[in-house]
N, C-alpha and C. Protein backbone atom coordinates (compact mmCIF):
# COMPACT_ATOMS: atom_id res chain seq x y z
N UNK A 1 -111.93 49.16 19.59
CA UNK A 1 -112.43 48.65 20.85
C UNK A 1 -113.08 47.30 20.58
N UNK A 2 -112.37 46.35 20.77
CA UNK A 2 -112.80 44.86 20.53
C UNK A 2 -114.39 44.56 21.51
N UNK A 3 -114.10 44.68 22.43
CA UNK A 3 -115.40 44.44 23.38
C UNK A 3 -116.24 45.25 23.60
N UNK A 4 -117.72 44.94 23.28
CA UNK A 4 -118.57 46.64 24.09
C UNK A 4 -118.64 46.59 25.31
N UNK A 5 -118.68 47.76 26.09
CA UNK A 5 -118.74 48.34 27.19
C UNK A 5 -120.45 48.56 27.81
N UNK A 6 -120.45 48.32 28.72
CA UNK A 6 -121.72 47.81 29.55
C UNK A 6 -122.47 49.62 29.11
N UNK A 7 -121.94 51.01 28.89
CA UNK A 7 -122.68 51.62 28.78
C UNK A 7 -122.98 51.68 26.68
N UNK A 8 -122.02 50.73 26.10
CA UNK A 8 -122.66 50.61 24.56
C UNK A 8 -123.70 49.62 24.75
N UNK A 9 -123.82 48.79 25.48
CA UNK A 9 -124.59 47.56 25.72
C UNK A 9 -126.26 48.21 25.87
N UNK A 10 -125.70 49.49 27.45
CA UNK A 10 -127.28 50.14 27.66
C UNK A 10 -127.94 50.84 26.64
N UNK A 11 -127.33 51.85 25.61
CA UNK A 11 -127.65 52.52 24.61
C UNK A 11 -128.03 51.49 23.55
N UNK A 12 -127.31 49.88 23.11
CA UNK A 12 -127.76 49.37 22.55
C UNK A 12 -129.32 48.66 22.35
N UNK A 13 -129.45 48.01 23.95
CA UNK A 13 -130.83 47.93 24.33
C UNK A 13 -131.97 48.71 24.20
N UNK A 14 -131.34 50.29 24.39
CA UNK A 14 -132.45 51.13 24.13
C UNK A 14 -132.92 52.09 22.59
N UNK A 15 -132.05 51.29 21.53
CA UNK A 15 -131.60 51.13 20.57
C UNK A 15 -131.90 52.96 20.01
N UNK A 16 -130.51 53.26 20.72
CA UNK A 16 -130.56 54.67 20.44
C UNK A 16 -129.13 54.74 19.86
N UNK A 17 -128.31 55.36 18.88
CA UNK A 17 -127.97 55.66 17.85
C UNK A 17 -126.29 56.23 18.70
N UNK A 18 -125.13 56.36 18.40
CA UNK A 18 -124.08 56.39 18.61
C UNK A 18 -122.91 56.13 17.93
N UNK A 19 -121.96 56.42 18.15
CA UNK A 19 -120.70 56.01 17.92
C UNK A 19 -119.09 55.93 18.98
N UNK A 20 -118.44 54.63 18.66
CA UNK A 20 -117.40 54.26 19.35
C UNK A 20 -116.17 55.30 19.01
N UNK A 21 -115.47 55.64 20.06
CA UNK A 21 -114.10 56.33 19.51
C UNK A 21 -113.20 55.92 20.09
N UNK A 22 -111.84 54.99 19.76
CA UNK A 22 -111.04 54.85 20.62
C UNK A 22 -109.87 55.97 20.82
N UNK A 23 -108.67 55.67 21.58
CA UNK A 23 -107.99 56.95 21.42
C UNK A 23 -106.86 55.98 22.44
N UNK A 24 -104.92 56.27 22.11
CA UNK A 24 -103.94 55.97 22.72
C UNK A 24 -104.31 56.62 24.09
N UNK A 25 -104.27 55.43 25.10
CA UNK A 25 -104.42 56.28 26.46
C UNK A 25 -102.72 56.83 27.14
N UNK A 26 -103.17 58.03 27.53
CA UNK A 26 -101.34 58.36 27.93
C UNK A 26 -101.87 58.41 30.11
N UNK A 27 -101.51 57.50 30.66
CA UNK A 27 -101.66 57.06 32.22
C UNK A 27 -101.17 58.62 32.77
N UNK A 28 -100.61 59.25 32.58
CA UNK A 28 -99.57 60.51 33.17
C UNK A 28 -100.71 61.03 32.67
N UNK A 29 -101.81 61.74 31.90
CA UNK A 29 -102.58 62.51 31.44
C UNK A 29 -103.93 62.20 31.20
N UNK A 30 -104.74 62.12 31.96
CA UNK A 30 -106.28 61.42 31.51
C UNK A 30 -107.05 62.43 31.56
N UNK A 31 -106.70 63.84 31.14
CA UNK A 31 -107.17 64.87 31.20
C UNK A 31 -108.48 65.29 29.94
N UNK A 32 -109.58 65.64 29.90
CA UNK A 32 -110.46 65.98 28.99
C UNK A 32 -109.52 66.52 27.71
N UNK A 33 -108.67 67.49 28.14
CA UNK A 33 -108.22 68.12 26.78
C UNK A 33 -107.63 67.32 25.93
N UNK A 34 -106.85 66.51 26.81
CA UNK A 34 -105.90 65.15 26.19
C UNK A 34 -107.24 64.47 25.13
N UNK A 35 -108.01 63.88 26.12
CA UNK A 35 -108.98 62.96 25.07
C UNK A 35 -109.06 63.78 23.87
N UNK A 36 -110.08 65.00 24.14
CA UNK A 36 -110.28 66.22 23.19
C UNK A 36 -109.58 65.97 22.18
N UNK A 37 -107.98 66.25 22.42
CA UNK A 37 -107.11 66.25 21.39
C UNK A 37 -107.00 65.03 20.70
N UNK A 38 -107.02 63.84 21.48
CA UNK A 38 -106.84 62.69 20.71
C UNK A 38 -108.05 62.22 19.48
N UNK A 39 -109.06 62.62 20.10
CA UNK A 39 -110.45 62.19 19.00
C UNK A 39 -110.72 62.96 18.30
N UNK A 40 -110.16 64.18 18.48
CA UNK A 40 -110.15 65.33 17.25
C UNK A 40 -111.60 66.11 17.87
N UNK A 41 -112.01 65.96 18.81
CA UNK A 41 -113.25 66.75 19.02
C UNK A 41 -113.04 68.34 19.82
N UNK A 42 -114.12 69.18 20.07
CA UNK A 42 -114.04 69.97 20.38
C UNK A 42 -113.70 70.04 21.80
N UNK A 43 -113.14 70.84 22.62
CA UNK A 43 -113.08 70.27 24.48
C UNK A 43 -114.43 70.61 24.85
N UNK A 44 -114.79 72.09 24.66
CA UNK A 44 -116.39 71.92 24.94
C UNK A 44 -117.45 71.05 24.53
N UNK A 45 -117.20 69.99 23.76
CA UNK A 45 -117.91 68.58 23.69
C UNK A 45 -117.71 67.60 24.74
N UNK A 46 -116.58 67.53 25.02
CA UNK A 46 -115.87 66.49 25.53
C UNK A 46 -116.32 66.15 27.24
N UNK A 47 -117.38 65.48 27.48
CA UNK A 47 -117.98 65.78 28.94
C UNK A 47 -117.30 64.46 29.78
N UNK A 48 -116.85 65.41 30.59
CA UNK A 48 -116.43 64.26 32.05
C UNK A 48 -117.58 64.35 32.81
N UNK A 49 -117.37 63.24 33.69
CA UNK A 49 -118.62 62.70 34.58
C UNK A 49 -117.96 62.45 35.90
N UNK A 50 -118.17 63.32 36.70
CA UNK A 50 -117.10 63.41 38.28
C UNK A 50 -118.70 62.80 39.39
N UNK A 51 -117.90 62.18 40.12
CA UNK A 51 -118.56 61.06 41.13
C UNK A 51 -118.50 62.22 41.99
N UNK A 52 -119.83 62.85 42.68
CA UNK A 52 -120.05 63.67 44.20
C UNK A 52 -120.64 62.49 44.68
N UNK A 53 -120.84 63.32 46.04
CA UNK A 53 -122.01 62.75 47.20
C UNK A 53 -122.72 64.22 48.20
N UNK A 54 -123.76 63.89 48.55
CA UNK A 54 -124.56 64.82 48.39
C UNK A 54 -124.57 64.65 49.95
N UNK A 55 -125.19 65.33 50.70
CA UNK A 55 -125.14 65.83 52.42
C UNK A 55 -126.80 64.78 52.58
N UNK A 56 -127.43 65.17 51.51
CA UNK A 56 -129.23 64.27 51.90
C UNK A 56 -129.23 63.26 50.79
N UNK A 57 -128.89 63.25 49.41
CA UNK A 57 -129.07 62.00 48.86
C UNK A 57 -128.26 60.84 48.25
N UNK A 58 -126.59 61.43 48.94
CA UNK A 58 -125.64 60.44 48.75
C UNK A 58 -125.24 60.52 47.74
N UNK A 59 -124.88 59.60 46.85
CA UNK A 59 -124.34 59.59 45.46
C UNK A 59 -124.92 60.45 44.08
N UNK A 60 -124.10 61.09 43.59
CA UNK A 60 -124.65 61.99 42.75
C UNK A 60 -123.71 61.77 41.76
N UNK A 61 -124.00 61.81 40.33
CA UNK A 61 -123.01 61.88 39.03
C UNK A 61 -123.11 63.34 38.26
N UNK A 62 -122.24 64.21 38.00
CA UNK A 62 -121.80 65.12 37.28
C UNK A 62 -121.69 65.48 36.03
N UNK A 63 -122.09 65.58 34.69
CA UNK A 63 -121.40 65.47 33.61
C UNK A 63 -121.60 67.01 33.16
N UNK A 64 -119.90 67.58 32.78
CA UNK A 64 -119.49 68.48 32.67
C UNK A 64 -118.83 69.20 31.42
N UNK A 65 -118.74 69.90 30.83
CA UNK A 65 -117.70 69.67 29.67
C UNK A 65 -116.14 69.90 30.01
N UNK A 66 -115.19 69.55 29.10
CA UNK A 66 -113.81 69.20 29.92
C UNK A 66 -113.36 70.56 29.77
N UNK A 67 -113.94 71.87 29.64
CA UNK A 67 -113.17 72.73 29.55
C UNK A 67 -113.77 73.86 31.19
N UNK A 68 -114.71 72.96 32.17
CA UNK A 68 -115.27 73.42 33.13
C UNK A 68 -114.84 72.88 34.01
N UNK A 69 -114.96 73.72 35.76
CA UNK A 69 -114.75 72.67 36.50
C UNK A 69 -115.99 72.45 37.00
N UNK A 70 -116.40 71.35 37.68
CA UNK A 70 -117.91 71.30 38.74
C UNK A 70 -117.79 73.00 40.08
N UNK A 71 -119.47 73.51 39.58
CA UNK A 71 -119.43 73.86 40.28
C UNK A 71 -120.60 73.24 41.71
N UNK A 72 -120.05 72.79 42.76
CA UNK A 72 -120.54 71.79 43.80
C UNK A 72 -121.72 72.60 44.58
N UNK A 73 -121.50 74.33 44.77
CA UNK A 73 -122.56 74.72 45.09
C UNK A 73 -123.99 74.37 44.32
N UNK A 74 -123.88 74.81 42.69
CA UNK A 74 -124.59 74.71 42.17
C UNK A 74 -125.28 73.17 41.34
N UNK A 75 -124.48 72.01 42.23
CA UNK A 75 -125.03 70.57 41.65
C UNK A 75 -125.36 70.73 42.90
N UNK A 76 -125.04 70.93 44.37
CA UNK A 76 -126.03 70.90 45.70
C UNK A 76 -127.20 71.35 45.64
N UNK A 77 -127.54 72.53 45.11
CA UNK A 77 -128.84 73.16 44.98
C UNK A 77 -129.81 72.10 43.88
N UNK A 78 -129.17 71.72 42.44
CA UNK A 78 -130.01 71.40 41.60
C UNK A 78 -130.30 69.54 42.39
N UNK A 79 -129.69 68.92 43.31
CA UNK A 79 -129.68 67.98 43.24
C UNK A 79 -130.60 67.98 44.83
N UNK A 80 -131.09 69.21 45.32
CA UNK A 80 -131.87 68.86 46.41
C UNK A 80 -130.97 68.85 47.86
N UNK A 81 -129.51 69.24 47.53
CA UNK A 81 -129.01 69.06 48.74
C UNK A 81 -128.11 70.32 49.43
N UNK A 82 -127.63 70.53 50.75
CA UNK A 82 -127.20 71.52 51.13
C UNK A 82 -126.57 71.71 50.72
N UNK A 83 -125.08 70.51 50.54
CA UNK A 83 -123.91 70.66 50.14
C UNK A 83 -123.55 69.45 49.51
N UNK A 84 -122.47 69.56 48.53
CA UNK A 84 -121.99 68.19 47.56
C UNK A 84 -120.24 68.15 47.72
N UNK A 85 -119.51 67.30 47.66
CA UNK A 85 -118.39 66.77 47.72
C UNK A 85 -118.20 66.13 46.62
N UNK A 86 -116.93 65.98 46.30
CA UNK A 86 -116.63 64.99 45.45
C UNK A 86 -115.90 63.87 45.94
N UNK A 87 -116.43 62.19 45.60
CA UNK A 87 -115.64 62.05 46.33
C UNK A 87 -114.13 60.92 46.17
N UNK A 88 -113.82 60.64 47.55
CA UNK A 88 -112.79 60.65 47.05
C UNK A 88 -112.13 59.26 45.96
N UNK A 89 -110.77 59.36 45.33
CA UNK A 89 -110.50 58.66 44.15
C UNK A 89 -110.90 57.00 44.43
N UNK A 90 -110.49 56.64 45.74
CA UNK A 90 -110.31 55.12 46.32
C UNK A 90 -111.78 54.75 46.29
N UNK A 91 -112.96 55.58 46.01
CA UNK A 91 -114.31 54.70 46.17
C UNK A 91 -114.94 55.27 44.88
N UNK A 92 -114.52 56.06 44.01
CA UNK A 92 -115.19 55.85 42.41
C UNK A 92 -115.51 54.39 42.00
N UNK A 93 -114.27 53.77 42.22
CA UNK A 93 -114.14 52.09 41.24
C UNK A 93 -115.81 51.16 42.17
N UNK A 94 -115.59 51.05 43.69
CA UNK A 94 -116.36 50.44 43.89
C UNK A 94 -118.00 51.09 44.24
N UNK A 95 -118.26 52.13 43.96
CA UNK A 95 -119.18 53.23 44.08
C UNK A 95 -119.67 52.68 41.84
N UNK A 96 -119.03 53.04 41.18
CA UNK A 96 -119.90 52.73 39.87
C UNK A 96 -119.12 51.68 39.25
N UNK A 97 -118.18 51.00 39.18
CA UNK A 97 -117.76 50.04 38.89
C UNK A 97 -116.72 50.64 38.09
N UNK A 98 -116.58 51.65 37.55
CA UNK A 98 -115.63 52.49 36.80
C UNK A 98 -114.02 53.03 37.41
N UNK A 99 -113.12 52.89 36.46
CA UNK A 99 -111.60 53.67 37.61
C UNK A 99 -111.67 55.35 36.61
N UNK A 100 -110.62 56.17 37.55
CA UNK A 100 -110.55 57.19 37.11
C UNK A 100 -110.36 57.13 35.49
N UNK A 101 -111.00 58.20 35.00
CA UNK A 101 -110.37 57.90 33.50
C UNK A 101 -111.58 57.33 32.76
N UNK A 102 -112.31 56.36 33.44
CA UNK A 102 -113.14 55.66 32.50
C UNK A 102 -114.90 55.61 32.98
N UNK A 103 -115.06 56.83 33.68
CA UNK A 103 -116.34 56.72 34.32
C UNK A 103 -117.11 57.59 33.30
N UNK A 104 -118.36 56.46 33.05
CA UNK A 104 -119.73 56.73 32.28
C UNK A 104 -120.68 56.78 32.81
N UNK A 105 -121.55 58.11 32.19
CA UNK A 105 -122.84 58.12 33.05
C UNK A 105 -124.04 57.06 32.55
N UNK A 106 -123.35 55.81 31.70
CA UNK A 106 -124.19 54.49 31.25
C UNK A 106 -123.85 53.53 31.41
N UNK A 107 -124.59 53.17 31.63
CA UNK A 107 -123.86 51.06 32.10
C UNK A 107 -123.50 50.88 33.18
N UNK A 108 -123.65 52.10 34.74
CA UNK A 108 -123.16 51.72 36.09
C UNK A 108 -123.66 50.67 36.78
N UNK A 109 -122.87 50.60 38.15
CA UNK A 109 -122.87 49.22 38.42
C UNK A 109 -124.28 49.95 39.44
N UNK A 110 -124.69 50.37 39.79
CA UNK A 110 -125.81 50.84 40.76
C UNK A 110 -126.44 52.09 39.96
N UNK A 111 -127.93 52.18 39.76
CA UNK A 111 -128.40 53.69 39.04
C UNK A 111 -128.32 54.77 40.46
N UNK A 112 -127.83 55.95 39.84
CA UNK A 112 -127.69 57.24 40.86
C UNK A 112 -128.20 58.60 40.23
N UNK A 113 -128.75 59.41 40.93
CA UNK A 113 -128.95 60.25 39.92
C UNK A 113 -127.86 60.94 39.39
N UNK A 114 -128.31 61.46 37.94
CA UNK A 114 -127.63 62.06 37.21
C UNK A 114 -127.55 63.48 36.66
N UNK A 115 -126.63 64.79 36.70
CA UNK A 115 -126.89 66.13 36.36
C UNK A 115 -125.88 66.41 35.35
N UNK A 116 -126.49 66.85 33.88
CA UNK A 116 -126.02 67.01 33.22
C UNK A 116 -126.05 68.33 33.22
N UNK A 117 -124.57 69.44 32.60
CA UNK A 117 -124.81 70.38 32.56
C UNK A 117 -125.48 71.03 30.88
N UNK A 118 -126.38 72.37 31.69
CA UNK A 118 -127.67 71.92 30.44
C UNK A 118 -126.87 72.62 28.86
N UNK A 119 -125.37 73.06 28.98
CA UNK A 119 -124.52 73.43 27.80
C UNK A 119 -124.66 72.22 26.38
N UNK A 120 -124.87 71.36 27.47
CA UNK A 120 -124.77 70.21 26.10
C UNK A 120 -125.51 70.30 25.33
N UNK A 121 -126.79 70.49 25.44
CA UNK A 121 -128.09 70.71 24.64
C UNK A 121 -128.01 71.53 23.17
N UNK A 122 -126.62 72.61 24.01
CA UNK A 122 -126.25 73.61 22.91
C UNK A 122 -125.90 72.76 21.49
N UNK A 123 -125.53 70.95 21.30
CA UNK A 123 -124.59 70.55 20.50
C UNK A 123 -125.57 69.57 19.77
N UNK A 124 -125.26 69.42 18.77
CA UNK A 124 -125.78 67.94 18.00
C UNK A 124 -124.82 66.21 18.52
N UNK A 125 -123.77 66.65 18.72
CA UNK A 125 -123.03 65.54 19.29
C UNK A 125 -121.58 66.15 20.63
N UNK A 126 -122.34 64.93 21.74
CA UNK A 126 -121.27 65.31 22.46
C UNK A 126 -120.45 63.81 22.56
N UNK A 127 -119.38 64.13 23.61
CA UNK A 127 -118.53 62.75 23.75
C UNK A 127 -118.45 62.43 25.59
N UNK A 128 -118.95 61.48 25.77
CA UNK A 128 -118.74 60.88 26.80
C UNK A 128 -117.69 59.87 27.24
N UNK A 129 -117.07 59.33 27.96
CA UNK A 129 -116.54 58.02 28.08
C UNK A 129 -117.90 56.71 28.18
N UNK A 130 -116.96 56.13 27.48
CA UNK A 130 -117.85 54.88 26.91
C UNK A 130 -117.14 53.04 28.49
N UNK A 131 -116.53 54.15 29.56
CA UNK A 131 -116.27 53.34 30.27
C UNK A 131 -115.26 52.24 30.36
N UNK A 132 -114.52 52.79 29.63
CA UNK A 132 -113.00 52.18 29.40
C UNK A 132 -112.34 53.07 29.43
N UNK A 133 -110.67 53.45 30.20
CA UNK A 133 -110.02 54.24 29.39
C UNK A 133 -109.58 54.26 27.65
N UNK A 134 -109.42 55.35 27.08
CA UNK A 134 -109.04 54.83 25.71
C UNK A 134 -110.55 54.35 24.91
N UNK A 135 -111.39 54.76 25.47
CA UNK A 135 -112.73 54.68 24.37
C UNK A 135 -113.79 55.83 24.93
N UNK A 136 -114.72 56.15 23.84
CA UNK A 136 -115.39 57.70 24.29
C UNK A 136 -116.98 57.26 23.06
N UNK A 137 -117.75 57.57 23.70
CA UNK A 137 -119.04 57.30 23.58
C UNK A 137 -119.51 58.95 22.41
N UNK A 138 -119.68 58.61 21.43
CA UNK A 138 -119.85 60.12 20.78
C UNK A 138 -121.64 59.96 20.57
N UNK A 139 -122.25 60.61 21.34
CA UNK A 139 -124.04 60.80 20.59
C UNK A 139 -124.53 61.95 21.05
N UNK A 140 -125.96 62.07 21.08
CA UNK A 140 -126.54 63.36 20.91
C UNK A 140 -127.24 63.55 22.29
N UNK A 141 -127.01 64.45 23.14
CA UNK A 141 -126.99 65.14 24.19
C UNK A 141 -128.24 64.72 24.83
N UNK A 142 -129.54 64.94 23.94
CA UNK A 142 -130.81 64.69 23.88
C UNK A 142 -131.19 63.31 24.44
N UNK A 143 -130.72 62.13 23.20
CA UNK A 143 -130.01 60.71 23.93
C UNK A 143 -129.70 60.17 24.99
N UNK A 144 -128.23 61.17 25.55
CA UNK A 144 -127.99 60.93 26.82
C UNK A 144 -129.35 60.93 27.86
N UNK A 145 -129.78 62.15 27.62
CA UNK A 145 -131.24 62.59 28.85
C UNK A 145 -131.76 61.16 29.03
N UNK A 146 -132.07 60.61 27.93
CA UNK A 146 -133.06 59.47 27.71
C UNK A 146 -132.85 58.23 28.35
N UNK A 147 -131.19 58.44 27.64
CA UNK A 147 -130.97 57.06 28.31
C UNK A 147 -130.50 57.02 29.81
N UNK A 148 -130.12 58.12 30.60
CA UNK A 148 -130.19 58.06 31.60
C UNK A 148 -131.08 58.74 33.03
N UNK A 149 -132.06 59.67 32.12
CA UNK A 149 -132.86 60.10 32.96
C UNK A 149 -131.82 61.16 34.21
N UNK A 150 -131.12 61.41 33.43
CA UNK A 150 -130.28 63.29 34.15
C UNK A 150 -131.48 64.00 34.01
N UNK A 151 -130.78 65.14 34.74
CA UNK A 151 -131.44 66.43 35.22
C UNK A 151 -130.81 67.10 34.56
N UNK A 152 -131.44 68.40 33.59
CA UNK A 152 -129.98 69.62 33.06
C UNK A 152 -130.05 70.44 33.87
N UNK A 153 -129.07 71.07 34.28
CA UNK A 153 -128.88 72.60 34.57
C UNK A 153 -127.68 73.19 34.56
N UNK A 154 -127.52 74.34 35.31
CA UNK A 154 -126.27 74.69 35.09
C UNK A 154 -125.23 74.41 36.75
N UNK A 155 -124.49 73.01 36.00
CA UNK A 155 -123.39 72.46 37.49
C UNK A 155 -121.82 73.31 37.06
N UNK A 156 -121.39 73.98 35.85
CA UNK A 156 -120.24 73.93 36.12
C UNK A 156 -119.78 75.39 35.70
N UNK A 157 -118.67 76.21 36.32
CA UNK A 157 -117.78 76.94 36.20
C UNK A 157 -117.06 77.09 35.18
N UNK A 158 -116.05 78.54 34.91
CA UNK A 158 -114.81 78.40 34.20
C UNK A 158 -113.64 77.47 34.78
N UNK A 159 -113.04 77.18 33.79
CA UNK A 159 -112.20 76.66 34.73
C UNK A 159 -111.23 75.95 33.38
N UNK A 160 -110.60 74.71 33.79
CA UNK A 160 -109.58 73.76 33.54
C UNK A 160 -108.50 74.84 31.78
């Protein structure tokens, strides 16, 4: 990854500890397991970050592990609101500055709150997208909290 990415930039500033991973992006598949497989990590490491919106506080960020799906009842409740949506693909890009595939819960273009699900905690290192497709943010769960001031609990289901 020749250039850093506005969320290595934020972790850099707050000079908290990480590593870059790139990985062949396949466009037909931008699926967690795919990454998973490509960086050699575990899928239950591997956290996607799905863009909701909330019924009372609007924009909400997700981070999940890729082997879950969001569960929306339970990010509505932890996030203060009746009900949550996800939404839809055409306003991710101009909502955090990110396209599908490459959304990080660091370096957005507007701060929103953030709910991490609290599984991660379980790990010494998880993997995020680092906000590019084809690159993945690997640090310590703990970290994340810090640097973005999430909420843990429990947002996600069986699933994928």
């Amino acid at each position: 990854m020749a250039q850093k990415t506005n969320a290595a930039r934020q972790l850099d500033q707050m000079k908290i500890p990480y590593e870059l991973r790139e990985y062949t992006v396949d466009e037909s598949d931008l699926s967690a397991g795919t990454v998973a497989e490509k960086i050699g990590f575990p899928l239950n490491q591997v956290y996607k970050t799905i863009v909701a919106r909330g019924d009372k506080t609007g924009v909400i960020l997700a981070c999940i592990p890729g082997d879950k799906e969001l569960n929306l009842k339970a990010l509505a409740s932890l996030s203060g609101n009746k009900k949550a949506e996800v939404v839809p693909l055409k306003d991710v890009q101009p909502l955090t500055g990110y396209i599908r595939g490459g959304v990080s819960p660091l370096g957005l273009k507007k701060k929103f709150p953030i709910f991490l699900e609290e599984a991660a905690l379980q790990h010494d290192t998880i993997s995020i997208s680092a906000g590019i497709r084809g690159g993945v943010i690997l640090l310590n769960p703990k970290d994340l909290l810090t640097a973005t001031g999430a909420t843990c609990g429990s947002i996600s289901k069986a699933g994928e």
